[in-house]
Protein backbone atom coordinates (compact mmCIF):
# COMPACT_ATOMS: atom_id res chain seq x y z
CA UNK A 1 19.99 -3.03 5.93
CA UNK A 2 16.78 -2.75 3.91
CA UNK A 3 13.25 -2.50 6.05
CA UNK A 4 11.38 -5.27 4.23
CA UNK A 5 13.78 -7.65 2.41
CA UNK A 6 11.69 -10.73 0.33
CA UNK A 7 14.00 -13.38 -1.17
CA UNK A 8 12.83 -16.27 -3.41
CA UNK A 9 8.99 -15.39 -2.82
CA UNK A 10 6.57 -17.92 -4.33
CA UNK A 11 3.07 -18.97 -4.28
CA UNK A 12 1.05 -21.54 -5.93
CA UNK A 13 -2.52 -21.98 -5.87
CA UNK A 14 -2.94 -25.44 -7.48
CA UNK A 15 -1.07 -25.68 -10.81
CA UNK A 16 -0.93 -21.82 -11.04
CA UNK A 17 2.28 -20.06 -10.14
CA UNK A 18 1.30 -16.85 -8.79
CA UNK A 19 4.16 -15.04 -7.85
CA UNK A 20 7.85 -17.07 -9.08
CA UNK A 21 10.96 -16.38 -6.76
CA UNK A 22 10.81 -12.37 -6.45
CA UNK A 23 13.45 -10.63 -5.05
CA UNK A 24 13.49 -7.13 -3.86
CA UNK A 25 14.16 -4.54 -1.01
CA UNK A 26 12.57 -1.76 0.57
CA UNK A 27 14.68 0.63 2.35
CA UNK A 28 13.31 2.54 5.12
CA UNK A 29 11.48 6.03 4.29
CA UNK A 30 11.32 4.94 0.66
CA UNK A 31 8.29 4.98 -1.64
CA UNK A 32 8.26 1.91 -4.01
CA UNK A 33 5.49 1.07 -6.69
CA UNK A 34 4.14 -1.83 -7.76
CA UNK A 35 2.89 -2.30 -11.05
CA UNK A 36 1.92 -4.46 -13.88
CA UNK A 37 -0.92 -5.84 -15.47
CA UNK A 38 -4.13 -7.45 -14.28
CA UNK A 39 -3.23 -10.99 -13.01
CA UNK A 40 0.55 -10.13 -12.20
CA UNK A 41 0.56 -10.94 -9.12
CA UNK A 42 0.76 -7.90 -6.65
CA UNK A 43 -2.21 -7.99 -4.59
CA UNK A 44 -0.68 -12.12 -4.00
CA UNK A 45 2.50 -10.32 -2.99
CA UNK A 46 0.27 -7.94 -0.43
CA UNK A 47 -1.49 -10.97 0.68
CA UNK A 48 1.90 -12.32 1.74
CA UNK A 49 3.58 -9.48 3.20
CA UNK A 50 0.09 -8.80 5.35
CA UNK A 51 0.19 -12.46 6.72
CA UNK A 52 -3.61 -13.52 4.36
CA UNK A 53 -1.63 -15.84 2.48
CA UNK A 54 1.36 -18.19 3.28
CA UNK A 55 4.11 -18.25 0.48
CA UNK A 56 4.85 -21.56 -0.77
CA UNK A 57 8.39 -20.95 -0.81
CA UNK A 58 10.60 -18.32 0.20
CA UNK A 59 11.44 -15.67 2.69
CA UNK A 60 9.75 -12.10 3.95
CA UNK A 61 11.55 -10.51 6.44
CA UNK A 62 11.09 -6.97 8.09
CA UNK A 63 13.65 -5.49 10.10
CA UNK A 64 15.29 -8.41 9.77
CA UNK A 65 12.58 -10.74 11.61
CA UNK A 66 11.09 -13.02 9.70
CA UNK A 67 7.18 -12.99 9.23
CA UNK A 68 6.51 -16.38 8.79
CA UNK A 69 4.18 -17.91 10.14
CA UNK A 70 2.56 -14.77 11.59
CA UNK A 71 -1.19 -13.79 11.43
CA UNK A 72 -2.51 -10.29 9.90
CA UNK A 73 -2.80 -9.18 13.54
CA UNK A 74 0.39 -9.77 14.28
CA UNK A 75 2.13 -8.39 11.08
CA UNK A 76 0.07 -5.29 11.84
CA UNK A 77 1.08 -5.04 15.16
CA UNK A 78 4.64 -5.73 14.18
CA UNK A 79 4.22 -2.29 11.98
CA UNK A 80 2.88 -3.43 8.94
CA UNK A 81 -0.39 -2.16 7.52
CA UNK A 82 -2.88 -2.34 4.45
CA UNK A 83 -5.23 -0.81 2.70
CA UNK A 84 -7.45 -2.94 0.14
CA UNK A 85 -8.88 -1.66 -3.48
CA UNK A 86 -12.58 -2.09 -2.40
CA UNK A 87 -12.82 -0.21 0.26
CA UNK A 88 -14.24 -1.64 3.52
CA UNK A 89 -15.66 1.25 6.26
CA UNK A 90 -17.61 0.06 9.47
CA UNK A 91 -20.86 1.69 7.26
CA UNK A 92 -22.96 2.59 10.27
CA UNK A 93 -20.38 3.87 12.48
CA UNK A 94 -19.19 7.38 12.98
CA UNK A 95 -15.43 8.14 11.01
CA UNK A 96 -14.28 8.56 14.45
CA UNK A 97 -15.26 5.27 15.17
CA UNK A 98 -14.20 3.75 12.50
CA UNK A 99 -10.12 5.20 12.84
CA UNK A 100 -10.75 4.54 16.75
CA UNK A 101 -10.57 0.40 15.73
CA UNK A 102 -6.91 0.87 13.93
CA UNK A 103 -6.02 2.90 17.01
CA UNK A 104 -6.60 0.07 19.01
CA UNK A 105 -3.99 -2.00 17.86
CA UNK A 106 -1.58 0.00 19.89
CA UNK A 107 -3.81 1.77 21.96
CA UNK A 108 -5.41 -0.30 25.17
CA UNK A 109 -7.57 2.45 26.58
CA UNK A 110 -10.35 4.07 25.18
CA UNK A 111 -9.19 7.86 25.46
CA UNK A 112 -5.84 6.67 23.93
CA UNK A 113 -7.45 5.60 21.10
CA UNK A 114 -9.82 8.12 20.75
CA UNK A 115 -6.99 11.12 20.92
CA UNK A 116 -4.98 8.90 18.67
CA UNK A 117 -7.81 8.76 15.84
CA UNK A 118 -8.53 12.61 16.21
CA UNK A 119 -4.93 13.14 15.52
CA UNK A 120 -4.79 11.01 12.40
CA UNK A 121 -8.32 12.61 11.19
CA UNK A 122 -6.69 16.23 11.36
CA UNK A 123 -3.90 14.57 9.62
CA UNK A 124 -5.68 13.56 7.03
CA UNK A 125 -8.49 16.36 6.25
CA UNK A 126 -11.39 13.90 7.35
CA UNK A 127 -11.55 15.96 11.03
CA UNK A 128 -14.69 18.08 10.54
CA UNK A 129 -16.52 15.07 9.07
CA UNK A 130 -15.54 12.74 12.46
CA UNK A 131 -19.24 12.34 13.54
CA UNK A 132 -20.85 11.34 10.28
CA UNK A 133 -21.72 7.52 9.46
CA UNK A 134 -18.72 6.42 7.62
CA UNK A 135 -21.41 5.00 4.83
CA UNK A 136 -22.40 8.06 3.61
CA UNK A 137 -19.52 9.44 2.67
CA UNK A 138 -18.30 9.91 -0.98
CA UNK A 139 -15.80 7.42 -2.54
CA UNK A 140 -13.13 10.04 -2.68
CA UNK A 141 -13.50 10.47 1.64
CA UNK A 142 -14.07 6.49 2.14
CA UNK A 143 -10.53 6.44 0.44
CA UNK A 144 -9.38 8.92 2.42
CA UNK A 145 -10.91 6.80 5.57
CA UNK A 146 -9.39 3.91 4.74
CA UNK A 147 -6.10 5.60 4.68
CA UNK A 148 -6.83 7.15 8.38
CA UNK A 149 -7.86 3.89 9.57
CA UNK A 150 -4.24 2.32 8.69
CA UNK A 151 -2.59 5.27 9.78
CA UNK A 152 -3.65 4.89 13.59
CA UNK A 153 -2.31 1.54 13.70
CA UNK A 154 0.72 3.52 13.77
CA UNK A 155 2.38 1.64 10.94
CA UNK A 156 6.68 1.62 10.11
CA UNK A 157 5.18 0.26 6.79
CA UNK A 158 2.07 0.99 4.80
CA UNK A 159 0.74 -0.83 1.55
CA UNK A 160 -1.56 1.04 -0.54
CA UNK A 161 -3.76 -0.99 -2.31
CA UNK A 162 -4.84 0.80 -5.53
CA UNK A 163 -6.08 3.90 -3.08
CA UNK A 164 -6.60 6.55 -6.47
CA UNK A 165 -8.80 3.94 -8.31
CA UNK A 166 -11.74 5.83 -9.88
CA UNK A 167 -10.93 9.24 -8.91
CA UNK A 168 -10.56 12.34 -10.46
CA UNK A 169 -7.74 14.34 -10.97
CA UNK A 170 -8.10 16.67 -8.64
CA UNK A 171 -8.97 13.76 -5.97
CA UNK A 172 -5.92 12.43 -7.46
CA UNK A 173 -3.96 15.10 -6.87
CA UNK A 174 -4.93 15.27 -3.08
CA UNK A 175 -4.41 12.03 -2.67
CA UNK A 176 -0.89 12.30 -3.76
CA UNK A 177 0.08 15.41 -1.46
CA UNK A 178 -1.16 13.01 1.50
CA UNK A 179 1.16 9.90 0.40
CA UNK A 180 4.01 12.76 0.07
CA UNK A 181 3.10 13.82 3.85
CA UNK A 182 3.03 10.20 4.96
CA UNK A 183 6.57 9.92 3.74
CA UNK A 184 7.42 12.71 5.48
CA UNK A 185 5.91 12.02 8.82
CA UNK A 186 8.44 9.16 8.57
CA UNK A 187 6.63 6.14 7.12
CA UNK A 188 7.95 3.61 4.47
CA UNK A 189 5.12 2.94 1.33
CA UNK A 190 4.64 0.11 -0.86
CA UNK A 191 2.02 0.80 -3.29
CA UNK A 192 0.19 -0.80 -6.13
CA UNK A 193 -1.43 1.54 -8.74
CA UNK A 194 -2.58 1.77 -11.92
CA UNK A 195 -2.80 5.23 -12.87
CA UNK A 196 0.45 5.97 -14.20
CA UNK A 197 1.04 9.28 -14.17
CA UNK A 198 0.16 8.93 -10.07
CA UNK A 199 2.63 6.23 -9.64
CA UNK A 200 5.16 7.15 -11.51
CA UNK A 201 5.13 11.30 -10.29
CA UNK A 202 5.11 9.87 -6.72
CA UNK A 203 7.48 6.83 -6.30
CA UNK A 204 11.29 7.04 -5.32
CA UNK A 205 11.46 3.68 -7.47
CA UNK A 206 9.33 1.30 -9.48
CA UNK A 207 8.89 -2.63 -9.83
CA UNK A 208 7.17 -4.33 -12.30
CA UNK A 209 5.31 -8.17 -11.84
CA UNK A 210 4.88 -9.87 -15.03
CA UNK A 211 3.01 -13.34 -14.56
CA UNK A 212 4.25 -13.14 -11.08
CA UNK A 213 7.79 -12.49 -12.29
CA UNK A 214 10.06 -9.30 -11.34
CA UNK A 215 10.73 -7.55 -15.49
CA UNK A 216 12.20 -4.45 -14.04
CA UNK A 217 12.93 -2.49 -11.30
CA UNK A 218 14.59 0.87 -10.78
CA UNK A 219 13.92 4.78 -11.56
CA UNK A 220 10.67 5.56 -12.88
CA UNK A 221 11.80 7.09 -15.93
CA UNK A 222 13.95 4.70 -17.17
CA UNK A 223 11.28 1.51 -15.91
CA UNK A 224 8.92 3.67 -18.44
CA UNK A 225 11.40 3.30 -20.89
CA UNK A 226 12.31 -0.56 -20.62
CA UNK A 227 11.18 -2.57 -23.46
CA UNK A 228 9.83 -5.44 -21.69
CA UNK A 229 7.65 -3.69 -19.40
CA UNK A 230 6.40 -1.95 -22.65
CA UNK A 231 5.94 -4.73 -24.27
CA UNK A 232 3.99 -6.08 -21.25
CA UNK A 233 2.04 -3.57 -19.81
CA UNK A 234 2.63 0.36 -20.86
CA UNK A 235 2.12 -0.02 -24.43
CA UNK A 236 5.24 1.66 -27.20
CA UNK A 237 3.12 4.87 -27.08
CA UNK A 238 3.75 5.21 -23.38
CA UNK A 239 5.18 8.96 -22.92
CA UNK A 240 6.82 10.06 -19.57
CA UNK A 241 8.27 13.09 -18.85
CA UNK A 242 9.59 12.69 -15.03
CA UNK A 243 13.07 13.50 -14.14
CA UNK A 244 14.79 11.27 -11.23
């Protein structure tokens, strides 16, 4: 039994169908991307998964329990966390005070939380910078943050919400080693991206939104190689050279 299973997904927002009856699985310690062009549709599909928007029509389930109906708050406490594109630190407070708040979803006492957030800020690199104000740290870091404060919510499930935009490659790279030792700490990702080379190098398997519609889904290399989702998105002089 797949981790998240969505079935006949839809939302409307007046006369404009934003996402049109997807379909898919995730299965439990996968990575799965989530691409397509501007307007597809996959930051709607985060917005229903995360509980910020109710689907006007189908089903989201995770670990077979249905989420409708439930509140961020509760999705996230149910195991399901974010990350958004623009990223959002408490700007005057301390990184350790900032992870400290996602620790508190599962954490009810201050030490808890505390020892929980130092654990996820050695996790992710961001340890020796714990006392500075979260606001003056550089993009690449506040990225970095973001992805420690979702990480001490303790998440079965994290979406990644475009978490290499405007880095460079070496930034990219790191990024990319962490989402690899996610995985292997035993955590589930959905992720939307547009760098290609990032999503593609990192993801067990890809789906691509077209006008809220699912145009493929499967191995990276041969999603880079479907005509459709060249047609729609990659462009006929998109080169890949991945091997799954």
């Amino acid at each position: 039994m797949a981790m998240l299973e969505i079935r006949g997904l839809r939302k409307q927002f007046g006369g404009v169908l934003a996402v049109q009856g997807l379909d898919f699985d995730l299965e439990e310690g996968e990575i799965l991307g989530l691409i397509g062009p501007n307007g597809a549709g996959k930051t709607t599909v985060f917005n229903l998964i995360s509980g910020f928007l109710r689907p006007s029509a189908g089903d989201i389930k995770f670990q077979n329990e249905s989420l409708s109906g439930c509140e961020p708050h509760q999705v996230c406490f149910k195991g399901i966390t974010r990350t958004f594109q623009i990223v959002q630190p408490f700007r005057t407070l301390s990184v350790l005070e900032n992870v400290m708040i996602g620790a508190f979803i599962q954490k009810n006492k201050y030490r808890l939380a505390r020892e929980k957030a130092l654990e996820v800020l050695h996790f992710s690199g961001l340890l020796e910078m714990r006392n500075q104000e979260a606001g003056s740290l550089p993009i690449a870091s506040q990225k970095r943050l973001e992805l420690a404060k979702a990480l001490a919510t303790e998440p079965k499930l994290l979406l990644l919400d475009e978490v290499m935009a405007g880095l460079t490659a070496t930034e990219i790279a790191e990024v990319l080693t962490m989402i690899r030792k996610i995985r292997d700490a035993g955590i589930t990702l959905l992720l939307i991206e547009h760098v290609m080379h990032a999503v593609m190098s990192v993801s067990d398997r890809i789906l691509v939104l077209h006008h809220g519609e699912k145009i493929a889904e499967g191995k990276p290399y041969d999603v880079s190689k479907d005509k459709k989702v060249l047609d729609a998105y990659l462009g006929e002089d998109f080169m890949l050279d991945v091997q799954h």
